[in-house]
PDB file of N, CA and C in Angstrom:
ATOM      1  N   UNK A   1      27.074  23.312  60.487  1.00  0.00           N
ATOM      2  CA  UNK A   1      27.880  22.269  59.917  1.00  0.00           C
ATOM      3  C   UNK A   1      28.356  22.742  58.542  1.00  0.00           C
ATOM      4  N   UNK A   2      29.495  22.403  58.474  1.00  0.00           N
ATOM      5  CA  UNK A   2      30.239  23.004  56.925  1.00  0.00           C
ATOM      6  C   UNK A   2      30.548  22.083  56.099  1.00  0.00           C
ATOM      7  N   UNK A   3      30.217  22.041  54.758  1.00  0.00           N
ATOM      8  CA  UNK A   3      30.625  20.620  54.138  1.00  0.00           C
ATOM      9  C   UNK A   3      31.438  21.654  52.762  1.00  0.00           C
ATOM     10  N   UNK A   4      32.735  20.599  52.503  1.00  0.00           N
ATOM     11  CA  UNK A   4      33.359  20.622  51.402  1.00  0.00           C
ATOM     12  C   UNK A   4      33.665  19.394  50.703  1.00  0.00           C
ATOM     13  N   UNK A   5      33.213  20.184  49.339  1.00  0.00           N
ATOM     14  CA  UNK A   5      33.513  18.642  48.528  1.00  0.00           C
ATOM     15  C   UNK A   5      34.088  19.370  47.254  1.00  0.00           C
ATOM     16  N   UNK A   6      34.705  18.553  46.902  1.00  0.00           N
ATOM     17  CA  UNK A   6      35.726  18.828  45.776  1.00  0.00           C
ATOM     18  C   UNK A   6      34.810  17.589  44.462  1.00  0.00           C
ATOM     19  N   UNK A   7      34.865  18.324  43.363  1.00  0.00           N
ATOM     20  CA  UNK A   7      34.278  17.808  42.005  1.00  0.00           C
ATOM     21  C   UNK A   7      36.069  16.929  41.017  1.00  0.00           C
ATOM     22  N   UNK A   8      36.376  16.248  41.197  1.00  0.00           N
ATOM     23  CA  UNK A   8      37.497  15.671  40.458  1.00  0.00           C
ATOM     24  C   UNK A   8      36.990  14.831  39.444  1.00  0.00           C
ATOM     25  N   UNK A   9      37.945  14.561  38.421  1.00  0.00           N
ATOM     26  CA  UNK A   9      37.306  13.724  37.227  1.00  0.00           C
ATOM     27  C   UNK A   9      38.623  13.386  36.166  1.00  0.00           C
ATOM     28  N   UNK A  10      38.368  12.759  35.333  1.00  0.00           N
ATOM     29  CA  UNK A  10      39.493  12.531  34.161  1.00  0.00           C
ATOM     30  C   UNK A  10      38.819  12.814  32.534  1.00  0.00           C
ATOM     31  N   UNK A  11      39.738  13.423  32.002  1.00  0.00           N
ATOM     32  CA  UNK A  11      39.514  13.998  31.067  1.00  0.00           C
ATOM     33  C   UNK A  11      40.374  13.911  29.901  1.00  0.00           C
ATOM     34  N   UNK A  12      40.053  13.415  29.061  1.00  0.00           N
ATOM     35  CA  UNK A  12      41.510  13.150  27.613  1.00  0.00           C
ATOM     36  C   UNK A  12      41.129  14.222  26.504  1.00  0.00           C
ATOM     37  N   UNK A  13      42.113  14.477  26.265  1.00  0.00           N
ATOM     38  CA  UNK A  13      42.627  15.934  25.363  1.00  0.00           C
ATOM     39  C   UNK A  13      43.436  15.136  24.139  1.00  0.00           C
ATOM     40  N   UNK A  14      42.766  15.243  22.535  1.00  0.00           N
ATOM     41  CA  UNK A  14      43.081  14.855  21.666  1.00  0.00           C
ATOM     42  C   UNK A  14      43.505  15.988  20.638  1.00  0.00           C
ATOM     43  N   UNK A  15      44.703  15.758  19.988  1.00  0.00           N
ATOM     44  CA  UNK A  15      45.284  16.767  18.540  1.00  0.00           C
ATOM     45  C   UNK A  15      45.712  15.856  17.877  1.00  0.00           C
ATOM     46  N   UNK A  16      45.442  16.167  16.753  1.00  0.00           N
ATOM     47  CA  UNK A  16      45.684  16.087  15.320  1.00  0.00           C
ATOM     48  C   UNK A  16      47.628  15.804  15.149  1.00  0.00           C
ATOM     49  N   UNK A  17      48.126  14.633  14.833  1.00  0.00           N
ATOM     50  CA  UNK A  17      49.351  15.105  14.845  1.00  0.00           C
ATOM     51  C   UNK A  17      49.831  15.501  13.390  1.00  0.00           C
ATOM     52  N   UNK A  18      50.414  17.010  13.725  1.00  0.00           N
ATOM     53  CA  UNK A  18      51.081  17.591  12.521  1.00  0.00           C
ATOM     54  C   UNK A  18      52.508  16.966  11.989  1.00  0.00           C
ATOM     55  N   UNK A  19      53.403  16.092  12.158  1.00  0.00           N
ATOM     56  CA  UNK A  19      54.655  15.384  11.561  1.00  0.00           C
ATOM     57  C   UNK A  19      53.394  14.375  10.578  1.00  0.00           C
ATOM     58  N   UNK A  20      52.354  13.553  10.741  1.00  0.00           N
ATOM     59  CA  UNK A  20      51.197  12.673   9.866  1.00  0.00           C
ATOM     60  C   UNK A  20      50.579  13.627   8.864  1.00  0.00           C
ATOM     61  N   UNK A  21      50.045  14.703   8.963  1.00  0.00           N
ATOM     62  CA  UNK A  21      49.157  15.293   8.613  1.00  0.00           C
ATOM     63  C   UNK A  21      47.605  14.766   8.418  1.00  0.00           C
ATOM     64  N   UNK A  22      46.820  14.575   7.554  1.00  0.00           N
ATOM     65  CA  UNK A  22      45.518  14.648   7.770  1.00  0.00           C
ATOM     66  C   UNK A  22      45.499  12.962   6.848  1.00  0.00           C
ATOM     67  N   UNK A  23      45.707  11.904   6.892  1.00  0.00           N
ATOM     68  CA  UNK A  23      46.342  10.569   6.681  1.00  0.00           C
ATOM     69  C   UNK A  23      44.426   9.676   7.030  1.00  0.00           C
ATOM     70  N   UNK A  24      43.796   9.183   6.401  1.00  0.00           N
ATOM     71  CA  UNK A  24      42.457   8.428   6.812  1.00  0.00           C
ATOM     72  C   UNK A  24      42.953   6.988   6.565  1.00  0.00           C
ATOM     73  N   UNK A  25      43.089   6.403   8.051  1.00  0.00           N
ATOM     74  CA  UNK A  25      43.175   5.472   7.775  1.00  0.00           C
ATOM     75  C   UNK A  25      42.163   3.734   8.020  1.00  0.00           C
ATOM     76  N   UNK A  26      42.282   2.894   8.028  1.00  0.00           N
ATOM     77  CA  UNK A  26      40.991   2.050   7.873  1.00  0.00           C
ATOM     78  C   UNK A  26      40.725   1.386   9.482  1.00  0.00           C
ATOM     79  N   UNK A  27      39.745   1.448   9.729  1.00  0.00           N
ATOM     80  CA  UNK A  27      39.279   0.786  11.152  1.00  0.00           C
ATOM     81  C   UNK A  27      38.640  -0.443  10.755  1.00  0.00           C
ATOM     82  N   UNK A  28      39.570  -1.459  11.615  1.00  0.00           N
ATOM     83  CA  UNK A  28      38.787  -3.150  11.326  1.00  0.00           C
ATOM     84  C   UNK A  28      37.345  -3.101  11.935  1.00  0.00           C
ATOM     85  N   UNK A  29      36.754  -2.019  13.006  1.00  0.00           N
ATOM     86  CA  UNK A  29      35.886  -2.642  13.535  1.00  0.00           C
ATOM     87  C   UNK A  29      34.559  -2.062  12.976  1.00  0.00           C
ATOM     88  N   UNK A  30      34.579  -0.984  12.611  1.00  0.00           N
ATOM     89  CA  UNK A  30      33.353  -0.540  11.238  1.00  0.00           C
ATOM     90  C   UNK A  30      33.782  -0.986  10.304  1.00  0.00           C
ATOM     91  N   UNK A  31      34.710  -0.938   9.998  1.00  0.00           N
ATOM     92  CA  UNK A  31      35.407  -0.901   8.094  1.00  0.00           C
ATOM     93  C   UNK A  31      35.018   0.592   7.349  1.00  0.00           C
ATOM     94  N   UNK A  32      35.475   1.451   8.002  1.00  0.00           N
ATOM     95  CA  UNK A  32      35.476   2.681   7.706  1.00  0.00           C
ATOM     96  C   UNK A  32      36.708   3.084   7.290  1.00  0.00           C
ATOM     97  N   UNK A  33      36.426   3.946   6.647  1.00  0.00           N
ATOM     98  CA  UNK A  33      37.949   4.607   6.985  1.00  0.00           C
ATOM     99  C   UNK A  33      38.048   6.209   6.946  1.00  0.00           C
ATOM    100  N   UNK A  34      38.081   6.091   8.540  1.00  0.00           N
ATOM    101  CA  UNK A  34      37.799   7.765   9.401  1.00  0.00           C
ATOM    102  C   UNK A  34      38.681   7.561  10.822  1.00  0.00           C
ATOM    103  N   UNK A  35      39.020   6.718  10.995  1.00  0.00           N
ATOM    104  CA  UNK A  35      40.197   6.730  11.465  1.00  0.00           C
ATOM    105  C   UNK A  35      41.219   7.628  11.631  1.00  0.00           C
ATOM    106  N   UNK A  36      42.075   8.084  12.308  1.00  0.00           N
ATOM    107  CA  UNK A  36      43.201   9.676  12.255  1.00  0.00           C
ATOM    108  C   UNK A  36      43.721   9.490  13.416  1.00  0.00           C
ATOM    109  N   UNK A  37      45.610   9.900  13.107  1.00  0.00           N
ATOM    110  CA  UNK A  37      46.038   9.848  14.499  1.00  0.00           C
ATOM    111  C   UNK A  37      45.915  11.201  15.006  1.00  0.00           C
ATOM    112  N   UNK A  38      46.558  10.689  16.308  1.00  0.00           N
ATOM    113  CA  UNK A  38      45.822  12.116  17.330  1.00  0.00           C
ATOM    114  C   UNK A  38      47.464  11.455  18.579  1.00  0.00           C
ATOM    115  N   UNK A  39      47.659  12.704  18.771  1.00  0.00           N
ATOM    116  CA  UNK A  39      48.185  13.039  20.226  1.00  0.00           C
ATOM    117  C   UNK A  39      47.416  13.050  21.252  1.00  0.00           C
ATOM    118  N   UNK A  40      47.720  11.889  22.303  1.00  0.00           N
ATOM    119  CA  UNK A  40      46.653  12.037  23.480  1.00  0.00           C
ATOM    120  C   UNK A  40      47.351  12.433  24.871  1.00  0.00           C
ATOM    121  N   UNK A  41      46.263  13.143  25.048  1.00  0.00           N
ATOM    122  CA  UNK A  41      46.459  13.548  26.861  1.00  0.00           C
ATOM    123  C   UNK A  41      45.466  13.649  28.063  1.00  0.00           C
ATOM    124  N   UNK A  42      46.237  12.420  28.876  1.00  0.00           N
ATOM    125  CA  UNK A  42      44.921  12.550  29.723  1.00  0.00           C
ATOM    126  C   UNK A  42      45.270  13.072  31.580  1.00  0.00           C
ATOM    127  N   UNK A  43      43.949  13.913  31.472  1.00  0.00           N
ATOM    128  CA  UNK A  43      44.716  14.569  32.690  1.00  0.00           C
ATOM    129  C   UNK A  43      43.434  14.238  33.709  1.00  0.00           C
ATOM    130  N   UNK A  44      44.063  14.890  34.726  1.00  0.00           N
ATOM    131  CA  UNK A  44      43.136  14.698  36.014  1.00  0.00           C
ATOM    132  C   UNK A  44      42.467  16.228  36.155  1.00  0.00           C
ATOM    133  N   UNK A  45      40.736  15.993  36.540  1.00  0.00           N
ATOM    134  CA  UNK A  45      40.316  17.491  36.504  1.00  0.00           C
ATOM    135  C   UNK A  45      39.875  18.216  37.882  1.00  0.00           C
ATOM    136  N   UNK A  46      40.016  19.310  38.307  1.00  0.00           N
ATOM    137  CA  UNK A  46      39.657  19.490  39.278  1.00  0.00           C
ATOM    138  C   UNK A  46      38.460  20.795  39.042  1.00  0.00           C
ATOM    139  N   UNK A  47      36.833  20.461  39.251  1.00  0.00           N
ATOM    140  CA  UNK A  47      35.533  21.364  38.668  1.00  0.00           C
ATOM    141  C   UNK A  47      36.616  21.380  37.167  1.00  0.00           C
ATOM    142  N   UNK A  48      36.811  20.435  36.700  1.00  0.00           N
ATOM    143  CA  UNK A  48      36.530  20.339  35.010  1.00  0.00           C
ATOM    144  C   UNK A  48      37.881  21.508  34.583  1.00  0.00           C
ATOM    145  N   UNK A  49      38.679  21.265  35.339  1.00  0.00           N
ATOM    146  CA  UNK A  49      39.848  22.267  34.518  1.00  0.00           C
ATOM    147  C   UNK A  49      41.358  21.439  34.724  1.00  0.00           C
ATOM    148  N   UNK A  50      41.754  21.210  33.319  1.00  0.00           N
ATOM    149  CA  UNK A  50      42.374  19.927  33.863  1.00  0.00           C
ATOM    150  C   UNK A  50      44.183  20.457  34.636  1.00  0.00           C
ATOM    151  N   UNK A  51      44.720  19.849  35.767  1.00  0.00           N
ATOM    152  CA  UNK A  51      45.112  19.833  36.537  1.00  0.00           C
ATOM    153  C   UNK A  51      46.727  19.414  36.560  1.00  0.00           C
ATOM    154  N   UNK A  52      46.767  17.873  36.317  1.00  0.00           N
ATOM    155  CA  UNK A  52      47.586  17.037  36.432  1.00  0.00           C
ATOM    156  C   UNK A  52      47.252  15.957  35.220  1.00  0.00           C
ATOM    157  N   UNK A  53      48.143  16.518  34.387  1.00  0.00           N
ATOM    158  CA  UNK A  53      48.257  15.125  32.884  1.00  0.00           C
ATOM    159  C   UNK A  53      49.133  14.177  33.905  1.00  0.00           C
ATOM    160  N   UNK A  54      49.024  12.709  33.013  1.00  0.00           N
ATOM    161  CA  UNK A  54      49.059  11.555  33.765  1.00  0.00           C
ATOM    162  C   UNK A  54      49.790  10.934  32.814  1.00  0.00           C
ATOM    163  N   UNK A  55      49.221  10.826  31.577  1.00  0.00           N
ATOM    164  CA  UNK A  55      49.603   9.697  30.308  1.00  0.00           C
ATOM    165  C   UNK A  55      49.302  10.408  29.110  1.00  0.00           C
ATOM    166  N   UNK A  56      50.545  10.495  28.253  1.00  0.00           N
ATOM    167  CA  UNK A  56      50.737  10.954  26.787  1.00  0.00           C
ATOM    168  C   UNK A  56      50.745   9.852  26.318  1.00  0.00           C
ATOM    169  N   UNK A  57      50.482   9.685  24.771  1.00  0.00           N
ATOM    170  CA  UNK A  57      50.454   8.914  23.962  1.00  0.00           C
ATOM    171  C   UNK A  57      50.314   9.189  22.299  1.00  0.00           C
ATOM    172  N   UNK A  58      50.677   8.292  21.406  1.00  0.00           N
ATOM    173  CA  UNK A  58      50.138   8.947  20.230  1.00  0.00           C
ATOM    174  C   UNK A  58      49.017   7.413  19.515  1.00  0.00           C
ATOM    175  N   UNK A  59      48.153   7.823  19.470  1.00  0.00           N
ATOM    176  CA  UNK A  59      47.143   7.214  18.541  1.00  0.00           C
ATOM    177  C   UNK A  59      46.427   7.330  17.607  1.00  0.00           C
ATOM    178  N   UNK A  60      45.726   6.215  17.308  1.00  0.00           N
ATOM    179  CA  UNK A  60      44.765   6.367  15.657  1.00  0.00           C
ATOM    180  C   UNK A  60      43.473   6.031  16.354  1.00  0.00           C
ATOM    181  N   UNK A  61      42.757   6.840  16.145  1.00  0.00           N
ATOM    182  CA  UNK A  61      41.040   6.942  16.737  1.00  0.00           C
ATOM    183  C   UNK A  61      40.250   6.625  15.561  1.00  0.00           C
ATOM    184  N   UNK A  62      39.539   6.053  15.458  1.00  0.00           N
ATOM    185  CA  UNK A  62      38.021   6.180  14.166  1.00  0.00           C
ATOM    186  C   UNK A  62      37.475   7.156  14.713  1.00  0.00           C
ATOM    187  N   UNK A  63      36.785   8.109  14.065  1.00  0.00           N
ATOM    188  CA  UNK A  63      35.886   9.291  14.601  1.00  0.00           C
ATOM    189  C   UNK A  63      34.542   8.748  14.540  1.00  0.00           C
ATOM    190  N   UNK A  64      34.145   7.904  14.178  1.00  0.00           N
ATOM    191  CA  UNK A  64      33.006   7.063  13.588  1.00  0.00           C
ATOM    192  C   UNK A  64      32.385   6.119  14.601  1.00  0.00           C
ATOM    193  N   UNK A  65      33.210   5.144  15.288  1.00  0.00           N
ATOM    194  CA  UNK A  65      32.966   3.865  16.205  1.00  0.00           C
ATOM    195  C   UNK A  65      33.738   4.533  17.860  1.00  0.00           C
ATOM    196  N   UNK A  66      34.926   4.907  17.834  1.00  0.00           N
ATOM    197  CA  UNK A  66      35.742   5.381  18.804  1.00  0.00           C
ATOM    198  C   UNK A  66      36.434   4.367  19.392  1.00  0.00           C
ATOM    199  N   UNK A  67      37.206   3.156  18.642  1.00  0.00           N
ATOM    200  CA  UNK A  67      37.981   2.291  18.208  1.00  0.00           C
ATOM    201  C   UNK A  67      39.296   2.843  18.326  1.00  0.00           C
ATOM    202  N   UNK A  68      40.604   2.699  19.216  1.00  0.00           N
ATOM    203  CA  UNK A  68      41.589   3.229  19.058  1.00  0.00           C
ATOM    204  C   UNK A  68      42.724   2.102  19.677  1.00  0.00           C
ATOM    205  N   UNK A  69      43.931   2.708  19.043  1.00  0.00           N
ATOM    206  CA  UNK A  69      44.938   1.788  19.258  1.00  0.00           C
ATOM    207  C   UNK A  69      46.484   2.607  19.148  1.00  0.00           C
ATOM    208  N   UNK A  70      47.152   2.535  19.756  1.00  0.00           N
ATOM    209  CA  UNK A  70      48.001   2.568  20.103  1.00  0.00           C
ATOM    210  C   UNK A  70      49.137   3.038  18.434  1.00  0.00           C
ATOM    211  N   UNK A  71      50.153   4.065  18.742  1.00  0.00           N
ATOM    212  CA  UNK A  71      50.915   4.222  17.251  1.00  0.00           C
ATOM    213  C   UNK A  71      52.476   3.363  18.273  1.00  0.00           C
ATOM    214  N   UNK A  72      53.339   2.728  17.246  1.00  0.00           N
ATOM    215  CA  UNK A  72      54.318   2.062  17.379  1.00  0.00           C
ATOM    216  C   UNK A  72      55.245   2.878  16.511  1.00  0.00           C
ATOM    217  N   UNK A  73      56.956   3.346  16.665  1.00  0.00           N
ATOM    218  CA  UNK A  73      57.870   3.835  15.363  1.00  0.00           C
ATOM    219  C   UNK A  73      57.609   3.578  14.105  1.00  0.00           C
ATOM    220  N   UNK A  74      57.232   2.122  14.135  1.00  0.00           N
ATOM    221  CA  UNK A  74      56.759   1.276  12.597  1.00  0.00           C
ATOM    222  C   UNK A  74      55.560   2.471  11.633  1.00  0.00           C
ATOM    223  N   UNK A  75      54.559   2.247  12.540  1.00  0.00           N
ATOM    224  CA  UNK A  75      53.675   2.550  12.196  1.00  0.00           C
ATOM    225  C   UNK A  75      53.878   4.268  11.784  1.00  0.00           C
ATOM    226  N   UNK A  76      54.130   4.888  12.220  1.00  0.00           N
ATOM    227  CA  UNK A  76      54.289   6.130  12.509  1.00  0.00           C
ATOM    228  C   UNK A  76      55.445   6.669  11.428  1.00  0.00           C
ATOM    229  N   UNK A  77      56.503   6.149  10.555  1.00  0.00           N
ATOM    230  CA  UNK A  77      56.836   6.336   9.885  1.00  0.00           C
ATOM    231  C   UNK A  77      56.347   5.768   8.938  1.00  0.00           C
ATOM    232  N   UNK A  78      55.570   5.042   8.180  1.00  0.00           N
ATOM    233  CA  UNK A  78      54.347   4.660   7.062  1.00  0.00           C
ATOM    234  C   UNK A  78      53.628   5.995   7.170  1.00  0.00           C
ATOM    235  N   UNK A  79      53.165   6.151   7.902  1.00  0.00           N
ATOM    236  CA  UNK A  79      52.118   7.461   8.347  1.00  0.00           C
ATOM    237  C   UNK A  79      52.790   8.404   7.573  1.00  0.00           C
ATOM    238  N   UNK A  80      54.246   8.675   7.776  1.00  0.00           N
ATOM    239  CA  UNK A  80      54.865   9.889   7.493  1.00  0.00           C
ATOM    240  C   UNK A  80      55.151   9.481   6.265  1.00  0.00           C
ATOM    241  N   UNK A  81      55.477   8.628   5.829  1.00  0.00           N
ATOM    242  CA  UNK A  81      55.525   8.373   3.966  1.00  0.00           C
ATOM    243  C   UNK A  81      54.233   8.249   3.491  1.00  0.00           C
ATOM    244  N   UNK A  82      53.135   8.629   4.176  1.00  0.00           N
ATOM    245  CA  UNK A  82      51.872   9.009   2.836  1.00  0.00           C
ATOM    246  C   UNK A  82      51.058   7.694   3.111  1.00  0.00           C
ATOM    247  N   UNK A  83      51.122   6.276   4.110  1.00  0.00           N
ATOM    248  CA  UNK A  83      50.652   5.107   3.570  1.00  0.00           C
ATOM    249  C   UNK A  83      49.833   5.215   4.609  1.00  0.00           C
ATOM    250  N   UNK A  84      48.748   4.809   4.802  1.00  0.00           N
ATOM    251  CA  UNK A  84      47.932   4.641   4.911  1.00  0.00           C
ATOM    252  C   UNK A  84      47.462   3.109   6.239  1.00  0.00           C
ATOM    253  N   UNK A  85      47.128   3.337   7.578  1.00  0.00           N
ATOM    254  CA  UNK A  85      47.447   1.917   8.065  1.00  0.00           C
ATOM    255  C   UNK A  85      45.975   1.821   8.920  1.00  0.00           C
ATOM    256  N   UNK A  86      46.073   0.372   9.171  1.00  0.00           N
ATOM    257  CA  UNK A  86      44.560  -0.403   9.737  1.00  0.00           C
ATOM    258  C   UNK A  86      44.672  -0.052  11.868  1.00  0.00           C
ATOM    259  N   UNK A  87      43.794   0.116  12.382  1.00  0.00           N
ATOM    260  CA  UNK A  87      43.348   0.053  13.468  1.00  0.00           C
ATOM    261  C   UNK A  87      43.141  -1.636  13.680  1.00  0.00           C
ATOM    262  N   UNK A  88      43.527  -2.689  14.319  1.00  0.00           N
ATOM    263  CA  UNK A  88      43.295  -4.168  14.267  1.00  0.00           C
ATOM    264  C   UNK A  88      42.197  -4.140  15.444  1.00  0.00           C
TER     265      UNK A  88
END
């Protein structure tokens, strides 16, 4: 008898976005502020090598709690003038 099984999984791939640069901004849900946006990518893995990305995005993560939310144009040009913005 022969058995095959395939190992699949999902996996998100985070960077630093360089147009923000290195920007700390405040998380409502610690009240930290370690917060940072990030370029996200999440892909599909096949034995852990990822395969098929699914969903890009750009967000602000706390590195602290792992609290994240979503970046909007608004937001994202504050970012790029130096200011500084909250995770709600």
């Amino acid at each position: 008898m022969d058995f095959c099984f395939f190992l699949i999984g999902f996996k998100e791939f985070n960077k630093q976005l360089p147009e923000v640069g290195h920007i700390a901004c405040y998380c409502g849900h610690c009240h930290n502020q370690a917060a940072y946006a990030f370029r996200t990518i999440n892909c599909v893995t096949l034995f852990f090598i990822p395969v098929l990305p699914f969903y890009f995005s750009k967000r602000i993560k706390c590195l602290i709690c792992g609290t994240s939310g979503d970046i909007d144009h608004n937001v994202l040009e504050r970012m790029k003038a130096g200011q500084p913005v909250a995770i709600g």
